[in-house]
C-alpha atoms as a PDB file:
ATOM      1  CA  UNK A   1      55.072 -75.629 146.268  1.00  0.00           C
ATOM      2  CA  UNK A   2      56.714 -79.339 146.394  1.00  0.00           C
ATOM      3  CA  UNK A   3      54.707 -81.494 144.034  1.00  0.00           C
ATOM      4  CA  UNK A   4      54.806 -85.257 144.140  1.00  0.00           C
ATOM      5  CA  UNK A   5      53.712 -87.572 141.588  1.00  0.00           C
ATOM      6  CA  UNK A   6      52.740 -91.064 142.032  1.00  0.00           C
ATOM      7  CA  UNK A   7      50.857 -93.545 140.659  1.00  0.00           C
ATOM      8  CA  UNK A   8      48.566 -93.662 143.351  1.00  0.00           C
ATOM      9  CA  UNK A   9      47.101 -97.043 142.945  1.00  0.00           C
ATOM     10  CA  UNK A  10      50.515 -99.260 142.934  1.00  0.00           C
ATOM     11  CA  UNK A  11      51.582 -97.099 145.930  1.00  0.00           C
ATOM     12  CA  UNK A  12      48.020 -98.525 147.522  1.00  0.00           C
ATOM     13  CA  UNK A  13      47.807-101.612 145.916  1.00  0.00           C
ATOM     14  CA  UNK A  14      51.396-102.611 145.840  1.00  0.00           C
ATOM     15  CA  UNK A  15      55.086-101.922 145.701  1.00  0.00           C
ATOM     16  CA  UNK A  16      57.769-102.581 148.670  1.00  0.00           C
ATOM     17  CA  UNK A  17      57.175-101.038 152.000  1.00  0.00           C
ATOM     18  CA  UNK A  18      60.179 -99.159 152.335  1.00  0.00           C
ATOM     19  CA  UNK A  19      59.264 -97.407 148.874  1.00  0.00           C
ATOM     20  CA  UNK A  20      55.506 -96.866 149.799  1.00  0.00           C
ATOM     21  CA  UNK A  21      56.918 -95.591 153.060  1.00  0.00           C
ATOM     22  CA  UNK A  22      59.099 -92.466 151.537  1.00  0.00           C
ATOM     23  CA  UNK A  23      56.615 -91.806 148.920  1.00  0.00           C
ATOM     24  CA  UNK A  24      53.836 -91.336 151.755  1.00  0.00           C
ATOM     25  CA  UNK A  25      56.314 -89.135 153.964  1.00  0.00           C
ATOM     26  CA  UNK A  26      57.043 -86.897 150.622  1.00  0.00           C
ATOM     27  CA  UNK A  27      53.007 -86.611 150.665  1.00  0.00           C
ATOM     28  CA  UNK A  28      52.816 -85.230 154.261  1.00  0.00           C
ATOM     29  CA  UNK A  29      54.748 -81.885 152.604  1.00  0.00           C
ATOM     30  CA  UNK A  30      52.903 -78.898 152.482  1.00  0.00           C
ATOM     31  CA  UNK A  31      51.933 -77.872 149.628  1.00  0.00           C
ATOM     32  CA  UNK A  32      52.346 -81.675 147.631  1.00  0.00           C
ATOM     33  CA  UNK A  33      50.740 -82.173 144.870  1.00  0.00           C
ATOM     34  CA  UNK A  34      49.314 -85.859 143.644  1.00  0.00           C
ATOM     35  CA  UNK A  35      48.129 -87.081 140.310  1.00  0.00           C
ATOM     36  CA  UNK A  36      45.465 -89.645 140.624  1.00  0.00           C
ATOM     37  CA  UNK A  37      44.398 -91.312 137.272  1.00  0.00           C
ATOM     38  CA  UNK A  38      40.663 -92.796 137.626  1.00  0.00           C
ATOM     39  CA  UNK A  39      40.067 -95.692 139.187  1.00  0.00           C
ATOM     40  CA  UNK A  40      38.961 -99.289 137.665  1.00  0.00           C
ATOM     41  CA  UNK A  41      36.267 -98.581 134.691  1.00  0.00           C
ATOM     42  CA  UNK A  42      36.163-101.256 132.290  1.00  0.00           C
ATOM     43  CA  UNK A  43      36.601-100.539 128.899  1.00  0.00           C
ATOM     44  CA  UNK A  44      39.002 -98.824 127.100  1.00  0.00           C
ATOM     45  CA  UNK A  45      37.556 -95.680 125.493  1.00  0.00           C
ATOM     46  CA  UNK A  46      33.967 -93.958 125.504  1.00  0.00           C
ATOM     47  CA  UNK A  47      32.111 -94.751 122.540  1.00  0.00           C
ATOM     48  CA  UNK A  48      31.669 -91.961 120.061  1.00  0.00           C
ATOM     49  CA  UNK A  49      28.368 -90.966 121.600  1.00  0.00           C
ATOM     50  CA  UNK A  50      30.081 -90.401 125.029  1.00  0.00           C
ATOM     51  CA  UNK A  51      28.813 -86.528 125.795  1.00  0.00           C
ATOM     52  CA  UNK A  52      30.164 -85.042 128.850  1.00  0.00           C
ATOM     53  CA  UNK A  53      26.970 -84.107 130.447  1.00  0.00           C
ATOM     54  CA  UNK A  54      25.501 -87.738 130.440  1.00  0.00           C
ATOM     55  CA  UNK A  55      27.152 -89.800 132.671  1.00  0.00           C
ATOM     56  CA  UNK A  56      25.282 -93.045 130.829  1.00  0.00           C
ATOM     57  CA  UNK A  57      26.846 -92.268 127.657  1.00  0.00           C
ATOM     58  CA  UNK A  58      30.655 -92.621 129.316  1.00  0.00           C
ATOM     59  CA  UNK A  59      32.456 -95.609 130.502  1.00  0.00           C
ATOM     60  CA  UNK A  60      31.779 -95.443 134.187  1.00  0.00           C
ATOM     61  CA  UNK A  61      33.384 -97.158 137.447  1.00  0.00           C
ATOM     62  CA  UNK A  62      32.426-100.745 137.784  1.00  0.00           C
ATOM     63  CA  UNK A  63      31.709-101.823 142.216  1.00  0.00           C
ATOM     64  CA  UNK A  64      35.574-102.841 141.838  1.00  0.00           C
ATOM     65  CA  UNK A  65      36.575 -99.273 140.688  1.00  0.00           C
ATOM     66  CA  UNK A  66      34.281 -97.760 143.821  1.00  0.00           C
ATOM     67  CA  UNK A  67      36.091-100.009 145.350  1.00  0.00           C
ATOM     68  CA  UNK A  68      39.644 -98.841 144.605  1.00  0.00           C
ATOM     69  CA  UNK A  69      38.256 -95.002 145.177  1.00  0.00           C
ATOM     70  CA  UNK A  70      37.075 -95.618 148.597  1.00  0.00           C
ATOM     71  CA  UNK A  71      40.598 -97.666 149.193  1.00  0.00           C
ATOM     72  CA  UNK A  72      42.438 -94.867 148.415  1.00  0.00           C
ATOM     73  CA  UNK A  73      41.084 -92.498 150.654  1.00  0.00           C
ATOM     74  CA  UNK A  74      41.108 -94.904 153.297  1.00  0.00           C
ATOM     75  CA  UNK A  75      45.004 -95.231 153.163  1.00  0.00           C
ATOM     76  CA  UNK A  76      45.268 -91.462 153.153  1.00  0.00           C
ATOM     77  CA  UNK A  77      43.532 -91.195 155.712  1.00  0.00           C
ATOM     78  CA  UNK A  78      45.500 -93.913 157.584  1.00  0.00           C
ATOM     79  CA  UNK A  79      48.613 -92.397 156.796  1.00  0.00           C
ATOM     80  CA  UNK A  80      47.486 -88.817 157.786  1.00  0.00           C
ATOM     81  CA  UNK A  81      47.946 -87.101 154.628  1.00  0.00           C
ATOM     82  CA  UNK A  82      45.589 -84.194 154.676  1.00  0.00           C
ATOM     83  CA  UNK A  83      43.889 -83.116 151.121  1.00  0.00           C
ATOM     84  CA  UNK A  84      43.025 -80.132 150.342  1.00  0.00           C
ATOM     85  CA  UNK A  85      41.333 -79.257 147.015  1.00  0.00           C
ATOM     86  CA  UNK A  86      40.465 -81.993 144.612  1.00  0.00           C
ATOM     87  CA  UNK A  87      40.320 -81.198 140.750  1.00  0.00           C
ATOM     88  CA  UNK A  88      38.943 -83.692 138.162  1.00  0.00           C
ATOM     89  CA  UNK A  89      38.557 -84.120 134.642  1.00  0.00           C
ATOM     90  CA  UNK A  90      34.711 -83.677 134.244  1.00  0.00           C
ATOM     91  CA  UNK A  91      34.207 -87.148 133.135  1.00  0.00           C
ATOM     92  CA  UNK A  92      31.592 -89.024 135.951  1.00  0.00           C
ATOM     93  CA  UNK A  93      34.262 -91.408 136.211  1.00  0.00           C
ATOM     94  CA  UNK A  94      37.165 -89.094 137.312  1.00  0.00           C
ATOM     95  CA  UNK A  95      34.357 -87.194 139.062  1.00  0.00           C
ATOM     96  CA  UNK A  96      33.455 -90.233 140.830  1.00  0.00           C
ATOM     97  CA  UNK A  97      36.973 -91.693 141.904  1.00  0.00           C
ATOM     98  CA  UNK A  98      37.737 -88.191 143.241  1.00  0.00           C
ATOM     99  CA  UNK A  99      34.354 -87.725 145.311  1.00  0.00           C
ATOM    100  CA  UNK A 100      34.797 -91.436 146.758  1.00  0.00           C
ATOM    101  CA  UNK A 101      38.028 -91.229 148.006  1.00  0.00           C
ATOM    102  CA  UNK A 102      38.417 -87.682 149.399  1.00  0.00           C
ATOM    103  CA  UNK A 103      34.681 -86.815 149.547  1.00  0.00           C
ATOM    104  CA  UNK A 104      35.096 -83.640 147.154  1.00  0.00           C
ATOM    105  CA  UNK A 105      35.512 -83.308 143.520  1.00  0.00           C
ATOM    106  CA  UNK A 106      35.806 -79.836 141.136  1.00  0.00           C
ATOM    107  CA  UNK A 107      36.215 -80.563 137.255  1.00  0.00           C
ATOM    108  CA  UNK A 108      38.436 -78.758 135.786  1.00  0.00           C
ATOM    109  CA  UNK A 109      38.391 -78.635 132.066  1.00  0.00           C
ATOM    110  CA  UNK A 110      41.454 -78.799 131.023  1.00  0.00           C
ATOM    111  CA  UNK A 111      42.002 -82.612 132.601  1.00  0.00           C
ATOM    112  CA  UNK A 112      39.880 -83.844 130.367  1.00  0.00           C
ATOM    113  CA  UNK A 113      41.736 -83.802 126.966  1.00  0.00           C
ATOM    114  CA  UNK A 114      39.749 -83.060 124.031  1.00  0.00           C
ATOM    115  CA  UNK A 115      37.633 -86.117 123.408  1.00  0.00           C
ATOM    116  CA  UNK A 116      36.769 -85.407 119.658  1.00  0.00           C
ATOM    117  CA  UNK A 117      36.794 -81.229 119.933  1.00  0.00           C
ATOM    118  CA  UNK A 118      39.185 -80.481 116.742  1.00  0.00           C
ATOM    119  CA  UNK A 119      39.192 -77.465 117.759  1.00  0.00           C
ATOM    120  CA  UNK A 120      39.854 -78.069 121.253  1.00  0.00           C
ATOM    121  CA  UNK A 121      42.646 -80.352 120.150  1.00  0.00           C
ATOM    122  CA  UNK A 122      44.492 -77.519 118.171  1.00  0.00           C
ATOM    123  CA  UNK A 123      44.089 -75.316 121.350  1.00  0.00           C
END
């Protein structure tokens, strides 16, 4: 398995073409692997209420961060990278980004740090 890391959003958003060009070729391997942080959510961290199974307690996508989602999807698309399975943090937001721009999501709980689990934090 090849894996390929890239900050997703300057290679949509940005960056020379001959760069963006050989980091989308390195995605057409099999087997390539991509790290996507979340897209836009304004804020900087969940208030101390945030509890993973209420999406209204989080910081959440804004329209621009749906935005970015749906924009990267479109650009894999249009460069005819296939994607296979999608794993998330469980946070709505990561959920979101990764249902909006490849139309599947699975959280994984490991990609979601420990929040304010001591315990989880020692693990």
């Amino acid at each position: 398995m090849r894996f390929v890391v890239t900050l997703v959003l300057g290679l949509v958003f940005g960056g020379t073409a001959h760069a963006n060009d050989a980091v989308w070729e390195a995605l057409r391997t099999p087997g390539a692997v991509v790290v996507v942080r979340h897209s836009y959510a304004p804020g900087t961290f969940d208030p101390p209420t945030a509890r993973i199974d209420d999406c209204t307690t989080q910081r959440n996508l804004d329209e621009a961060g749906r935005a970015q989602a749906r924009k990267i999807g479109e650009e894999f698309k249009r460069h005819g990278i296939a994607v296979g399975a999608v794993f998330s943090s469980p946070l709505c937001r990561c959920m979101d980004t990764g249902r909006l721009a490849f139309g599947q999501a699975e959280a994984w709980r490991p990609l979601m740090g420990s929040l304010r689990d001591q315990e989880l934090r020692q693990r």
